[in-house]
C-alpha atoms as a PDB file:
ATOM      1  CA  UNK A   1     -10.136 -64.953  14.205  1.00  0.00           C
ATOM      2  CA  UNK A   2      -7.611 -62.922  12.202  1.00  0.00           C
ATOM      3  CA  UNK A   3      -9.889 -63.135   9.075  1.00  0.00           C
ATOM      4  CA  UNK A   4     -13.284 -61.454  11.101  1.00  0.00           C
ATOM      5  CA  UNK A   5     -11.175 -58.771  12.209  1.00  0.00           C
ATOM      6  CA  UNK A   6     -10.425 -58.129   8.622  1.00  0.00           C
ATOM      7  CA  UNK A   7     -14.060 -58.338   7.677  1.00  0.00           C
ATOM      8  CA  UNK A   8     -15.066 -55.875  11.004  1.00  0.00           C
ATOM      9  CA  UNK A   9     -12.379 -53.427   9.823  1.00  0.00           C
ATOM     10  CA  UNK A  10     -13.188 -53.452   6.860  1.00  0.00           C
ATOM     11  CA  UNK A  11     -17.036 -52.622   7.372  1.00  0.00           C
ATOM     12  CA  UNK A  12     -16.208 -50.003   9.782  1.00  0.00           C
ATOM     13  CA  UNK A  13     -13.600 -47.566   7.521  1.00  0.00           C
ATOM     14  CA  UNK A  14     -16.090 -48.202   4.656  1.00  0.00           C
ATOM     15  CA  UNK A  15     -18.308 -45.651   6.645  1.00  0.00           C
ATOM     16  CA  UNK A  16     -16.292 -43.163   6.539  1.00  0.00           C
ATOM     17  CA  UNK A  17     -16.233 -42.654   2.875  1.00  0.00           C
ATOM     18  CA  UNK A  18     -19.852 -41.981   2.288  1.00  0.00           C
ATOM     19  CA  UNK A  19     -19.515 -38.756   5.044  1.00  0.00           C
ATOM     20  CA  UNK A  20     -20.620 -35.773   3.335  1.00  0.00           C
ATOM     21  CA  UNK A  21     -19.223 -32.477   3.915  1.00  0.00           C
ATOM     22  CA  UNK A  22     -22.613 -29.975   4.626  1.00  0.00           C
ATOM     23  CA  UNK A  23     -21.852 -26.106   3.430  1.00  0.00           C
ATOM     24  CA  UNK A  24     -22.200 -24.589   6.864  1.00  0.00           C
ATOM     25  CA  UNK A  25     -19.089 -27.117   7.788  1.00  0.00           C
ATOM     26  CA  UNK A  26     -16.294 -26.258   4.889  1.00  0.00           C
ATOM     27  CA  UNK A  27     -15.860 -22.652   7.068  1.00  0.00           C
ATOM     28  CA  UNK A  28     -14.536 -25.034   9.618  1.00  0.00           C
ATOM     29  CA  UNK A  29     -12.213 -27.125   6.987  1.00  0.00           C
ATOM     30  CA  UNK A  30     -10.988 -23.712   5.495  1.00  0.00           C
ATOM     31  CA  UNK A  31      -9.635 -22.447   8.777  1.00  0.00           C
ATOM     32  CA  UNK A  32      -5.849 -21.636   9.042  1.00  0.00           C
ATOM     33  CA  UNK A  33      -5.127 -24.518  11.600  1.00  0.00           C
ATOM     34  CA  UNK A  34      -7.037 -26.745   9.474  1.00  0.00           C
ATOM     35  CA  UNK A  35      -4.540 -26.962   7.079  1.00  0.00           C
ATOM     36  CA  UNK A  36      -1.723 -30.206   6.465  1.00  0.00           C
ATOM     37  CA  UNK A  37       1.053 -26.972   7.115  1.00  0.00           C
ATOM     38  CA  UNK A  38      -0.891 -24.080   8.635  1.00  0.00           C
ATOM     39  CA  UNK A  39       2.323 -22.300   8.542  1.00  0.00           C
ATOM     40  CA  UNK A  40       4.651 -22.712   5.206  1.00  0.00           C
ATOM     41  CA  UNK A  41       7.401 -20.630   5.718  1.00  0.00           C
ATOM     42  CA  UNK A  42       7.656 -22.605   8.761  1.00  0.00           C
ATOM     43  CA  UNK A  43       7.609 -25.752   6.707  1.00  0.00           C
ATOM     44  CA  UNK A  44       9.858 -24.680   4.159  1.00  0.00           C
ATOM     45  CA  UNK A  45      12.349 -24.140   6.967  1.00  0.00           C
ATOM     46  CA  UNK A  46      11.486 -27.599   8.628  1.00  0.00           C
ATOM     47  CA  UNK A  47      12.366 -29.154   5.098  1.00  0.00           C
ATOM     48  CA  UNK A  48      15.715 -27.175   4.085  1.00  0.00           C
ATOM     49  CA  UNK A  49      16.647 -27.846   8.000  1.00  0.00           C
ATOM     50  CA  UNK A  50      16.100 -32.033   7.636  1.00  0.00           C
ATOM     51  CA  UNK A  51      17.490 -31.934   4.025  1.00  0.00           C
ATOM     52  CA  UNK A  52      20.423 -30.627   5.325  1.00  0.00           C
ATOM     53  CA  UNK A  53      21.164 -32.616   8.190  1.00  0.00           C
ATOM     54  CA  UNK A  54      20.438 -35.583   6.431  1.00  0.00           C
ATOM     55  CA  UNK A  55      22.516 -34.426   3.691  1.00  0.00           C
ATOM     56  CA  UNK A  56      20.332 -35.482   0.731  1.00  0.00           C
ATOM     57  CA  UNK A  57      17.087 -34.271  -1.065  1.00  0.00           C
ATOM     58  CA  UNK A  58      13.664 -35.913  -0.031  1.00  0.00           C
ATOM     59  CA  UNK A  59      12.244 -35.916  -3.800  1.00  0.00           C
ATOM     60  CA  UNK A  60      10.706 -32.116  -2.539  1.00  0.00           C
ATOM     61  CA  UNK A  61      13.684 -29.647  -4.065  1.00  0.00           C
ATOM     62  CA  UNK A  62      17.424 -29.495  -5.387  1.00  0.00           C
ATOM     63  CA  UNK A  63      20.115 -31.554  -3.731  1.00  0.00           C
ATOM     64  CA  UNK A  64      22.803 -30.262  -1.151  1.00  0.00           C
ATOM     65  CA  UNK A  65      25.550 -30.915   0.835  1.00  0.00           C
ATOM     66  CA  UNK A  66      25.327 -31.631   4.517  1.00  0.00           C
ATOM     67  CA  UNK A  67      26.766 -28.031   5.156  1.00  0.00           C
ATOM     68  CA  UNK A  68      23.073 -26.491   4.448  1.00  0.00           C
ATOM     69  CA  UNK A  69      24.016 -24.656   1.302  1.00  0.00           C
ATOM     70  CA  UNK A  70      22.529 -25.616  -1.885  1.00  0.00           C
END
């Protein structure tokens, strides 16, 4: 049983990757809220704000104490 759910999974997400994106539909893609961070300064804040409570560097900028100073 665990095997044909790997085979019906697997048929199903292979789908997906044959979707093409029309013209008319990359104005909806390109949209602000679209985006993986629609606002960055508010994700540069996020980051510094976890780095420094975790006290380390996530691979994304300079280490720095838990204090938030770099």
């Amino acid at each position: 049983m665990g095997k044909g759910m790997f085979v019906v999974a697997v048929l199903l997400l292979s789908g997906c990757e044959s979707v093409a994106v029309k013209a008319w539909e990359r104005t909806y893609l390109a949209r602000q809220d679209m985006a993986w961070e629609p606002d960055p300064m508010r994700s540069i804040m996020r980051e510094h704000i976890y780095t420094s409570k975790e006290g380390a560097s996530g691979g994304v900028g300079t280490g720095g104490g838990g204090c938030g100073c770099y």
